[in-house]
C-alpha atoms as a PDB file:
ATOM      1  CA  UNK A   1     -10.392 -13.162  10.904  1.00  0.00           C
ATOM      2  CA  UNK A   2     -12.451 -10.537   8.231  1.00  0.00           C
ATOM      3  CA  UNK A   3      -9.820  -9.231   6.160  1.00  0.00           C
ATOM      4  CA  UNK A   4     -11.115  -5.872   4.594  1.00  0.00           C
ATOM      5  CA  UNK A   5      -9.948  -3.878   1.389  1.00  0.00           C
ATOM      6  CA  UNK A   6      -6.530  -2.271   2.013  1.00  0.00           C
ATOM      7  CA  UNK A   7      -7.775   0.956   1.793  1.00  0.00           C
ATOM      8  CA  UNK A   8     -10.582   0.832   4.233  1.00  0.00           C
ATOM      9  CA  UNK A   9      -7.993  -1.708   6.149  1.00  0.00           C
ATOM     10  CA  UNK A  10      -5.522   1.325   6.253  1.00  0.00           C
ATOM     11  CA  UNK A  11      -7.839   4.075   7.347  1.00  0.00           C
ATOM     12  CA  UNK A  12      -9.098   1.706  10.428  1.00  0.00           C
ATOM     13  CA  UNK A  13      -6.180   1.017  11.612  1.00  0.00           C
ATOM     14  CA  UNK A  14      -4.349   4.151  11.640  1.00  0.00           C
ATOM     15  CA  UNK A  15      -7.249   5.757  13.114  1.00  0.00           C
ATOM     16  CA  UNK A  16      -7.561   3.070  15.894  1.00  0.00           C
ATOM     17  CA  UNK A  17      -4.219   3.655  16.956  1.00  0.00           C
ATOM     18  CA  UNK A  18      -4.126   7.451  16.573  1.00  0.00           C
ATOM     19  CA  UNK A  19      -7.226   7.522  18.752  1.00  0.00           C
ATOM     20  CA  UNK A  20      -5.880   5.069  21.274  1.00  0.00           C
ATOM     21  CA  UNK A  21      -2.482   7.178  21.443  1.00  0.00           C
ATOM     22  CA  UNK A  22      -2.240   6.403  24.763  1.00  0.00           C
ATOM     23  CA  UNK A  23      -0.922   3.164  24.530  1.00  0.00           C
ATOM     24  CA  UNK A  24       1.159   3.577  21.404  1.00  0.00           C
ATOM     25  CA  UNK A  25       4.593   3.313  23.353  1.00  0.00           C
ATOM     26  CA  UNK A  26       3.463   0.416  25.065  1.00  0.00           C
ATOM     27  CA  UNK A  27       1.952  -1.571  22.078  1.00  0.00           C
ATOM     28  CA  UNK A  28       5.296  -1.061  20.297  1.00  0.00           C
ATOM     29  CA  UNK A  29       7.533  -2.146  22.998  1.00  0.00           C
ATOM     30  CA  UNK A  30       5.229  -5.318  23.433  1.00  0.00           C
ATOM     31  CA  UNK A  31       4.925  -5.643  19.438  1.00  0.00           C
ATOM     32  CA  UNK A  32       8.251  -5.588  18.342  1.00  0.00           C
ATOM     33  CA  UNK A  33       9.368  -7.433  21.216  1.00  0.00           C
ATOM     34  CA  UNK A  34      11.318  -4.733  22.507  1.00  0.00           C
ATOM     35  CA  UNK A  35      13.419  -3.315  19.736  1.00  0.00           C
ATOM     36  CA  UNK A  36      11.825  -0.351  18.522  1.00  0.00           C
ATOM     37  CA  UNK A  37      13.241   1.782  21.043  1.00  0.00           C
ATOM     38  CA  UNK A  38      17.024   0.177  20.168  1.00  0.00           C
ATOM     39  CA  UNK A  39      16.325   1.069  16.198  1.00  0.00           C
ATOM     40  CA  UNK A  40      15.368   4.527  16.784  1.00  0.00           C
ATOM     41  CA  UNK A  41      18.097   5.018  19.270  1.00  0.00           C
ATOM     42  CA  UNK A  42      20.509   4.192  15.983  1.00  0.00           C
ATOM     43  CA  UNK A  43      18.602   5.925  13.495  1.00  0.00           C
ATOM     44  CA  UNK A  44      19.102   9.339  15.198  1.00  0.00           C
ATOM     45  CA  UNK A  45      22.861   8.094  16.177  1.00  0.00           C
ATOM     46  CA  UNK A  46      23.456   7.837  12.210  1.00  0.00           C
ATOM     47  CA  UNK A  47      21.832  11.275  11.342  1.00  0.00           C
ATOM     48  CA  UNK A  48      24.817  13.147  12.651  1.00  0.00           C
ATOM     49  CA  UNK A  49      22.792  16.379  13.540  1.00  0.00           C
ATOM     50  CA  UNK A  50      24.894  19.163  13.741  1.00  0.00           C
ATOM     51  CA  UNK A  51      23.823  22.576  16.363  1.00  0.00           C
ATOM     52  CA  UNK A  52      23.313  24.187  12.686  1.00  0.00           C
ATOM     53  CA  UNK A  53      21.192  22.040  11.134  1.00  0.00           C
ATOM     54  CA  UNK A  54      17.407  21.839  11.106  1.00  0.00           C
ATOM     55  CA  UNK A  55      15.841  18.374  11.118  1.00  0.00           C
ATOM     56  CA  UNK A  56      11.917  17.365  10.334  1.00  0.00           C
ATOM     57  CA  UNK A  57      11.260  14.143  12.358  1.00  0.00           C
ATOM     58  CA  UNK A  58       8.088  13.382   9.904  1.00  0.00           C
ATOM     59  CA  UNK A  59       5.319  11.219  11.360  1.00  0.00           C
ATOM     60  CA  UNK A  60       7.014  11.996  15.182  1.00  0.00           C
ATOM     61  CA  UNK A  61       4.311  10.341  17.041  1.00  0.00           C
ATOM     62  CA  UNK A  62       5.110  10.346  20.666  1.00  0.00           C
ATOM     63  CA  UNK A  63       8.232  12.463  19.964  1.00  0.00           C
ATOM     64  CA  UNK A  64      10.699   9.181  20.454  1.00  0.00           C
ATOM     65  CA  UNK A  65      12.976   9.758  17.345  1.00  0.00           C
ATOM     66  CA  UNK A  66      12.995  13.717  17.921  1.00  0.00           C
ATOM     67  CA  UNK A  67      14.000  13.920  21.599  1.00  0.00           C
ATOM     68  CA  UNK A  68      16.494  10.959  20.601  1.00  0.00           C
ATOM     69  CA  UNK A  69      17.816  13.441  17.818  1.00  0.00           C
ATOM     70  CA  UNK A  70      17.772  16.412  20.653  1.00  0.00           C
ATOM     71  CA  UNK A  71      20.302  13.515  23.339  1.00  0.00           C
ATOM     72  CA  UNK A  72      22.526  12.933  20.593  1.00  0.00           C
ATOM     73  CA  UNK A  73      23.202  16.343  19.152  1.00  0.00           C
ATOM     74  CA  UNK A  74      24.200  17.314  22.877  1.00  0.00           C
ATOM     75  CA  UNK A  75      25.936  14.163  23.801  1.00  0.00           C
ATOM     76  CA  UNK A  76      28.348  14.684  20.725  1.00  0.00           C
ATOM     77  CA  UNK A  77      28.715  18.625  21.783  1.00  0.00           C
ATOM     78  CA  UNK A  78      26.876  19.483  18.612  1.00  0.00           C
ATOM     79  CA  UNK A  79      24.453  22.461  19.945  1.00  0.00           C
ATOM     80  CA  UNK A  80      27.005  25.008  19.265  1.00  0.00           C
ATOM     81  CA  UNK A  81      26.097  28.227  17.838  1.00  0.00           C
ATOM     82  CA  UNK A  82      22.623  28.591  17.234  1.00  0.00           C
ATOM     83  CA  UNK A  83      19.904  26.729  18.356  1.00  0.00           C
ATOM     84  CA  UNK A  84      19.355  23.924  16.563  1.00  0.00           C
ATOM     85  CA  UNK A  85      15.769  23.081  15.259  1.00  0.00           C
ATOM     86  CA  UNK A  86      14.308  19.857  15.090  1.00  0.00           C
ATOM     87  CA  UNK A  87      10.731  20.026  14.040  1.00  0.00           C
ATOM     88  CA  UNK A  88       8.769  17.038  14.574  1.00  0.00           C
ATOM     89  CA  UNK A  89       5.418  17.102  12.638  1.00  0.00           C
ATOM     90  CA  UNK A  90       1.736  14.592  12.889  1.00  0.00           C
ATOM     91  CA  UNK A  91      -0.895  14.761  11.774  1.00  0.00           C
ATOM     92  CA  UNK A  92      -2.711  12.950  15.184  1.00  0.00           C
ATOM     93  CA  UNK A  93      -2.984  15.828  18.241  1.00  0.00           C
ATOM     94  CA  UNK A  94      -2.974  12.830  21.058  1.00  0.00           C
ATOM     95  CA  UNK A  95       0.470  12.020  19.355  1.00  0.00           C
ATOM     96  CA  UNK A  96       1.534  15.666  19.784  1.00  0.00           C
ATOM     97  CA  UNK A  97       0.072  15.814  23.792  1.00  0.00           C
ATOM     98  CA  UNK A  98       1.821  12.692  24.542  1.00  0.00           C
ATOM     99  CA  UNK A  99       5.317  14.020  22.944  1.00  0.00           C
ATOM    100  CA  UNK A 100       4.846  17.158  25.019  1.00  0.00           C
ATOM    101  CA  UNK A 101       4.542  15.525  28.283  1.00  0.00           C
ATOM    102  CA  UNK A 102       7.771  13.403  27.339  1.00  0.00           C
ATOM    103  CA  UNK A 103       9.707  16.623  26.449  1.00  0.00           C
ATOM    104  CA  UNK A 104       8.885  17.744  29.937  1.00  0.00           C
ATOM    105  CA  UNK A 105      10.253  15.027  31.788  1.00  0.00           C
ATOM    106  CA  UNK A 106      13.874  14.926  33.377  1.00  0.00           C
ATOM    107  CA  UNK A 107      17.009  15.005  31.426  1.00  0.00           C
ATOM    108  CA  UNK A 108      14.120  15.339  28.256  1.00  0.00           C
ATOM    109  CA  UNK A 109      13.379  19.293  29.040  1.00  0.00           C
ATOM    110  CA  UNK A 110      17.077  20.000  29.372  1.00  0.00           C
ATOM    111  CA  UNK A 111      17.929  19.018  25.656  1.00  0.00           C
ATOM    112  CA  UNK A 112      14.342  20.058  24.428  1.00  0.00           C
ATOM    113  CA  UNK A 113      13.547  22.936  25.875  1.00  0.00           C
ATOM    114  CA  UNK A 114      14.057  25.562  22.914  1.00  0.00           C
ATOM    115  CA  UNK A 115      14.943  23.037  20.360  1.00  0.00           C
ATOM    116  CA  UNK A 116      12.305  20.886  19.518  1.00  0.00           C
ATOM    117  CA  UNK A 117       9.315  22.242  18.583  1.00  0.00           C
ATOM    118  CA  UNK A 118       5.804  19.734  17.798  1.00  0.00           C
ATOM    119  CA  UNK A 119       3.607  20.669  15.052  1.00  0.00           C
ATOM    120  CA  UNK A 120       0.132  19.068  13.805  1.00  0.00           C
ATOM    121  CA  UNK A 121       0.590  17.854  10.029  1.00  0.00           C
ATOM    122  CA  UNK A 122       0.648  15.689   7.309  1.00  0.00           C
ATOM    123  CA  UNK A 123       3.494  15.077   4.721  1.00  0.00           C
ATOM    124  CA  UNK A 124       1.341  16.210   2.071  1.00  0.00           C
ATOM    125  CA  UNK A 125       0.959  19.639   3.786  1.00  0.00           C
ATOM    126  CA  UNK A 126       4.531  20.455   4.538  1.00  0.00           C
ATOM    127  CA  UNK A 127       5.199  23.112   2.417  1.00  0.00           C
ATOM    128  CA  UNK A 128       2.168  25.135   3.953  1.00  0.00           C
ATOM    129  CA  UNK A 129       3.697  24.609   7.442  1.00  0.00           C
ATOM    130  CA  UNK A 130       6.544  26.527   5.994  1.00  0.00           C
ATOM    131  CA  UNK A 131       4.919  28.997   4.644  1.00  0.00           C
ATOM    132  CA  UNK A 132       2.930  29.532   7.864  1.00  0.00           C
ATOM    133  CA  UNK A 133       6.221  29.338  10.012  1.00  0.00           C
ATOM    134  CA  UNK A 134       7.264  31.609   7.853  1.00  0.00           C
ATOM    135  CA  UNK A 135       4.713  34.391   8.243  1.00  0.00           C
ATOM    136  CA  UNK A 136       5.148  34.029  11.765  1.00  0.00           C
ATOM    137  CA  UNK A 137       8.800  34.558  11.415  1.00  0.00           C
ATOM    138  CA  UNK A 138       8.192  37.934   9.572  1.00  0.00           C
ATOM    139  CA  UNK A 139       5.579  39.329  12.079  1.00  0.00           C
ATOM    140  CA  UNK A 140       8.125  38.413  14.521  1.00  0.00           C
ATOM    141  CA  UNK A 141      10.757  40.246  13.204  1.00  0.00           C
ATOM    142  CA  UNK A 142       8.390  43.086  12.748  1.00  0.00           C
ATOM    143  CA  UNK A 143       7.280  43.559  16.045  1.00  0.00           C
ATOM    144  CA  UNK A 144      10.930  43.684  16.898  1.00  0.00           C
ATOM    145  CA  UNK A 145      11.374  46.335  14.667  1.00  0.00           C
ATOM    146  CA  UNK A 146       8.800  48.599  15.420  1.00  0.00           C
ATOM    147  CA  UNK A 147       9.627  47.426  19.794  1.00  0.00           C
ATOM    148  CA  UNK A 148      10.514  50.772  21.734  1.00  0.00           C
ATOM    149  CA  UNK A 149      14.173  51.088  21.541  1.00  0.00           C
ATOM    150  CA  UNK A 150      14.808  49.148  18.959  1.00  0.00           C
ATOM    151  CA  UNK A 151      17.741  49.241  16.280  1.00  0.00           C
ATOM    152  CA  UNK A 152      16.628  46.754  13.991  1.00  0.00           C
ATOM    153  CA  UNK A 153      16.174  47.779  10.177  1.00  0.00           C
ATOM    154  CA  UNK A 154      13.288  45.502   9.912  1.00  0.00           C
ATOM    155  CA  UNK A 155      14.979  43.837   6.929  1.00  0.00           C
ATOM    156  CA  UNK A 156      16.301  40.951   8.890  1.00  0.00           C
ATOM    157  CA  UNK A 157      13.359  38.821   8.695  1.00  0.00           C
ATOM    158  CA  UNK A 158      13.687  34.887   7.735  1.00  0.00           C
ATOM    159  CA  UNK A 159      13.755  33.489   4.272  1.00  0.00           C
ATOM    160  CA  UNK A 160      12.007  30.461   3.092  1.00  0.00           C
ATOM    161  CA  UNK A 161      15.291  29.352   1.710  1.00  0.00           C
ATOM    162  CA  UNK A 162      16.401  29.507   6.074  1.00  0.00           C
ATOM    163  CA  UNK A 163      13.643  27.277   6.786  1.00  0.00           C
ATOM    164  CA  UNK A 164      14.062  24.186   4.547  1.00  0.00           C
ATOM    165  CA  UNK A 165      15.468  21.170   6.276  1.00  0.00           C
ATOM    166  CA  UNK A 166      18.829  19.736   5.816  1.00  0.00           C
ATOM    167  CA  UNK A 167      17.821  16.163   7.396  1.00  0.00           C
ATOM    168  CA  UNK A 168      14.366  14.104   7.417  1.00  0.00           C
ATOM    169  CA  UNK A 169      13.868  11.071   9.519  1.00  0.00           C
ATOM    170  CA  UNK A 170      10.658   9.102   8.945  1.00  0.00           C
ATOM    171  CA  UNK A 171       9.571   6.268  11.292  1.00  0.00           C
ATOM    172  CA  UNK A 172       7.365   3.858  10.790  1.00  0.00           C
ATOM    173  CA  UNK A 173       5.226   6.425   8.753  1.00  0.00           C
ATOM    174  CA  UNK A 174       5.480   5.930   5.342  1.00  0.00           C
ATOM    175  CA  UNK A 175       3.135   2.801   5.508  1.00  0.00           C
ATOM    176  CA  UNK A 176       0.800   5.270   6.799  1.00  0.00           C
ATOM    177  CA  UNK A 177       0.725   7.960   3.923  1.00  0.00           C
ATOM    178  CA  UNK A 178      -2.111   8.152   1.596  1.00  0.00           C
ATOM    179  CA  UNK A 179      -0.237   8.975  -1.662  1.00  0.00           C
ATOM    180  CA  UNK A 180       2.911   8.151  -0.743  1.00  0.00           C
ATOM    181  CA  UNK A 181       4.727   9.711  -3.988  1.00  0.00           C
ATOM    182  CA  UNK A 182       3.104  12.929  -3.019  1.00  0.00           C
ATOM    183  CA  UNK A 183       4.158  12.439   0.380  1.00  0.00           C
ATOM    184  CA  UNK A 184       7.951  12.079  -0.347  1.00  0.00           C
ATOM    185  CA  UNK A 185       7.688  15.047  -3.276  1.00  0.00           C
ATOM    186  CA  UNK A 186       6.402  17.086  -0.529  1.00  0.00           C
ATOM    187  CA  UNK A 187       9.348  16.069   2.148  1.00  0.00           C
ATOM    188  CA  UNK A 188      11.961  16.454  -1.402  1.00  0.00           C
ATOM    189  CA  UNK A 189      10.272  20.209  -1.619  1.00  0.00           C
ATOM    190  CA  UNK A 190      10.956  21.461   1.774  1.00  0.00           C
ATOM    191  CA  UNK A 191      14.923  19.995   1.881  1.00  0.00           C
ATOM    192  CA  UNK A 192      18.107  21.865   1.358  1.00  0.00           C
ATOM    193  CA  UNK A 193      19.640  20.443  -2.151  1.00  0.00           C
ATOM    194  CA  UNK A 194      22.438  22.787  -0.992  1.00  0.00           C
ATOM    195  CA  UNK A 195      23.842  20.785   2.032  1.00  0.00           C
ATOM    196  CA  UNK A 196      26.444  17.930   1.020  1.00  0.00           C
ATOM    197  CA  UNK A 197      25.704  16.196   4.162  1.00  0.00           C
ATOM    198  CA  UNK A 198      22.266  16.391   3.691  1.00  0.00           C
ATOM    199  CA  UNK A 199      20.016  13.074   5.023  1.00  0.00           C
ATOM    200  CA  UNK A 200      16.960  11.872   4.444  1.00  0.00           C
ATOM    201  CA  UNK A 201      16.715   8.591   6.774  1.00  0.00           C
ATOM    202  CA  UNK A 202      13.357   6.198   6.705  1.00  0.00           C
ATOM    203  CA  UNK A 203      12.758   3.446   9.312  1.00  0.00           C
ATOM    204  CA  UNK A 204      10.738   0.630   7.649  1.00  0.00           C
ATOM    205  CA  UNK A 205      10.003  -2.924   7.845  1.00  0.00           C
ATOM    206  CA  UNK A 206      10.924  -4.310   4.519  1.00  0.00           C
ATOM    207  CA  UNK A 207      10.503  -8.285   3.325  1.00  0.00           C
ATOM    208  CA  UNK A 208      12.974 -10.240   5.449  1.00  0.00           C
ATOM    209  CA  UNK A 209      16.335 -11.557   3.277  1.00  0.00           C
ATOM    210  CA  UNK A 210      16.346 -15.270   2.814  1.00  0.00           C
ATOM    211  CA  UNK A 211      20.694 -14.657   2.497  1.00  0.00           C
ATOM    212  CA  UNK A 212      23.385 -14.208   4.843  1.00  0.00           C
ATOM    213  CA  UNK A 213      24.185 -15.821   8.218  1.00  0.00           C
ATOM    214  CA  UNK A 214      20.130 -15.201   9.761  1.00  0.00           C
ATOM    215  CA  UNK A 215      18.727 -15.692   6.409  1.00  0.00           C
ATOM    216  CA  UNK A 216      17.058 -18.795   8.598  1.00  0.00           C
ATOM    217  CA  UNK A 217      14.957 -16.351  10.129  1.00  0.00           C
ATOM    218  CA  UNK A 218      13.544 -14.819   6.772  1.00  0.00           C
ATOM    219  CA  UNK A 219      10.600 -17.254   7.135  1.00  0.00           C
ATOM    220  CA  UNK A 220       9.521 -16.534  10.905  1.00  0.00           C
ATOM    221  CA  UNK A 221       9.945 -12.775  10.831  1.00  0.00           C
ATOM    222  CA  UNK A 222       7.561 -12.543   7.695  1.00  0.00           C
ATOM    223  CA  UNK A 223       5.016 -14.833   9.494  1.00  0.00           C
ATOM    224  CA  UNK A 224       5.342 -12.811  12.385  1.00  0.00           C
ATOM    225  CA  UNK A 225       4.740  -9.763  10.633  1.00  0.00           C
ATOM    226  CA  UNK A 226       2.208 -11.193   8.335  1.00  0.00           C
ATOM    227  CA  UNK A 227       0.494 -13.133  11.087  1.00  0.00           C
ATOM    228  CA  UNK A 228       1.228 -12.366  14.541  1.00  0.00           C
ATOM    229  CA  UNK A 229       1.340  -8.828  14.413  1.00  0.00           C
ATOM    230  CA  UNK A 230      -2.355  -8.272  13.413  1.00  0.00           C
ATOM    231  CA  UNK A 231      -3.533 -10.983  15.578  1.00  0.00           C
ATOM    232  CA  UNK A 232      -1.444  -9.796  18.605  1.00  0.00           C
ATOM    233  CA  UNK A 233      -2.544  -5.831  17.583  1.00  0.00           C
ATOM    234  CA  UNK A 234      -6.516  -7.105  17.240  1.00  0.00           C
ATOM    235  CA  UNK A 235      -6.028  -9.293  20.509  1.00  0.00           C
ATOM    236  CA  UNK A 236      -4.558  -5.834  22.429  1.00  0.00           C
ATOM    237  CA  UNK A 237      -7.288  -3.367  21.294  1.00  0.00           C
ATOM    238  CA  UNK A 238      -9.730  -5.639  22.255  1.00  0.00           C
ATOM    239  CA  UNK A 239      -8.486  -6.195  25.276  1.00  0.00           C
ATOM    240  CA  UNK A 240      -8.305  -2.482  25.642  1.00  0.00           C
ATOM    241  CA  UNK A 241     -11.816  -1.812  24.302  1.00  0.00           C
ATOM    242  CA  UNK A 242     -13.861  -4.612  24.566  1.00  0.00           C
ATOM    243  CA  UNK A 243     -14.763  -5.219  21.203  1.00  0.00           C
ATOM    244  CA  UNK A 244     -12.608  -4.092  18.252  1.00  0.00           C
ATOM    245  CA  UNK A 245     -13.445  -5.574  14.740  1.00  0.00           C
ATOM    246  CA  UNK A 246     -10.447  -7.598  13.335  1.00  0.00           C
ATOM    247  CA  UNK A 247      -8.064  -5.448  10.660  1.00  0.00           C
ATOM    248  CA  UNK A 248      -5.846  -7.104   8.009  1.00  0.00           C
ATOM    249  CA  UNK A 249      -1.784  -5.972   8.156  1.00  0.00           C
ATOM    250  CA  UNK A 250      -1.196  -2.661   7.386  1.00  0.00           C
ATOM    251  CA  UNK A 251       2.444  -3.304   7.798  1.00  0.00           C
ATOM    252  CA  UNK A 252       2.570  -6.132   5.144  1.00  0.00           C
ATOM    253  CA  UNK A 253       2.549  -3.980   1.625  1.00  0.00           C
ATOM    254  CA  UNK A 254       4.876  -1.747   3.127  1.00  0.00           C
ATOM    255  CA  UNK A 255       7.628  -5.019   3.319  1.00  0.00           C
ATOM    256  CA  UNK A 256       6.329  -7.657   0.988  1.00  0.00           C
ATOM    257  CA  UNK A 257       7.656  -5.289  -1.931  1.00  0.00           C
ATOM    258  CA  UNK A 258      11.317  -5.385  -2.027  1.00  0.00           C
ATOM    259  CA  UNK A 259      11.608  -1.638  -2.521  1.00  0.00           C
ATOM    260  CA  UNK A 260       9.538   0.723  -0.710  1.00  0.00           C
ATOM    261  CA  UNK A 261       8.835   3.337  -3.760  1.00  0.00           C
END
């Protein structure tokens, strides 16, 4: 196997699988033998979104997290009042097209519909979606102003300070950004500082712990990652596309350091 500089590395093989979107879902249920869907299902179980609260579900892919987020607030009765909004933002448009079909499916649309809205983007570009949600908020509340029969003042229109976030999730993205301190700055920038049970939730792989009662498995789940997961990720694109050139593991700098920042 060619192992090339983590940079180039990096770009290759996010743009492999962003371009290959279609078999994203699959490649992680066969990759992480099954649990990713069982971690996410947790992560948006321990967000505790409440009807009020507006979540960003940064680097959303296929929408998984975000429509998880959506099942939960309704399960626990939590879309009271007004809508809630969960925004879930990437920067891949296959991603996007693949999380809209899901939202459209079944029990999906029910909890969706009205609440989750997609939106192409990067972390580092956050706080112009904001700014551009917000202009459209404002011509929106203009045109129902100036609407025939109207009794609106005009002077209802939404503030930036309505738009921030009061919880972030992040999965498996943060690997993925390329200046990852301006990444997080970015997702800090666009977050309530205002709401006490504000969240900002990241789901990472992170070096295994050698302690505790499966501290035994410390040494296969860091091969695995290390080894089998770029072998077993090379082996499926190929399959998939005949001939893909082998790329070293993104996924290892993102867990060999004991902190992620």
């Amino acid at each position: 196997m060619v192992f090339m500089s983590s940079n180039m590395s990096l770009l290759l093989s996010v743009m492999v699988v962003f371009v290959f979107a279609a078999y994203f879902d699959r490649a992680n249920d066969w990759l992480s033998l099954g649990w990713h869907g069982q971690w996410k299902a947790l992560l948006a179980r321990e967000m505790d979104a409440y009807g009020t609260d507006r979540v960003l579900d940064l680097s959303t892919g296929t929408g998984d997290v975000a429509i998880r987020l959506a099942h939960c607030m309704k399960d626990h009765g939590k879309m009271f009042g007004s809508s809630p909004s969960i925004v879930g933002v990437d920067p891949s448009v296959e991603m996007l097209r693949l999380a809209q079909a899901k939202l459209a499916r079944g029990d999906n649309r029910e909890v969706s519909t009205g609440y989750v809205r997609l939106q192409v983007g990067a972390a580092e570009g956050l706080s112009a979606l904001l700014e551009q949600e917000l202009r459209e908020a404002e011509a929106a509340a203009e045109a129902a102003a100036e609407a025939p029969g109207s009794r609106s003042s005009g002077n209802s229109a939404v503030k930036m300070d309505d738009l921030l976030f009061d919880k972030v999730t992040i999965s498996f993205g943060v690997r993925n950004f390329p200046d990852r301190q301006a990444g997080l700055a970015e997702v800090r920038r666009v977050t309530k500082t205002t709401n006490p049970n504000g969240k900002l939730a990241i789901l990472e792989f992170v070096a295994p712990s050698a302690v505790g009662l499966f501290g035994w498995m410390a040494p296969l789940v860091s091969h695995y990652l290390y080894y089998g997961v770029p072998i077993l990720g090379t082996s499926l694109l190929s399959f998939l596309l005949l001939s893909c050139p082998p790329v070293s593991p993104v996924i290892h700098p993102s867990w060999s350091r004991r902190r992620l920042f």
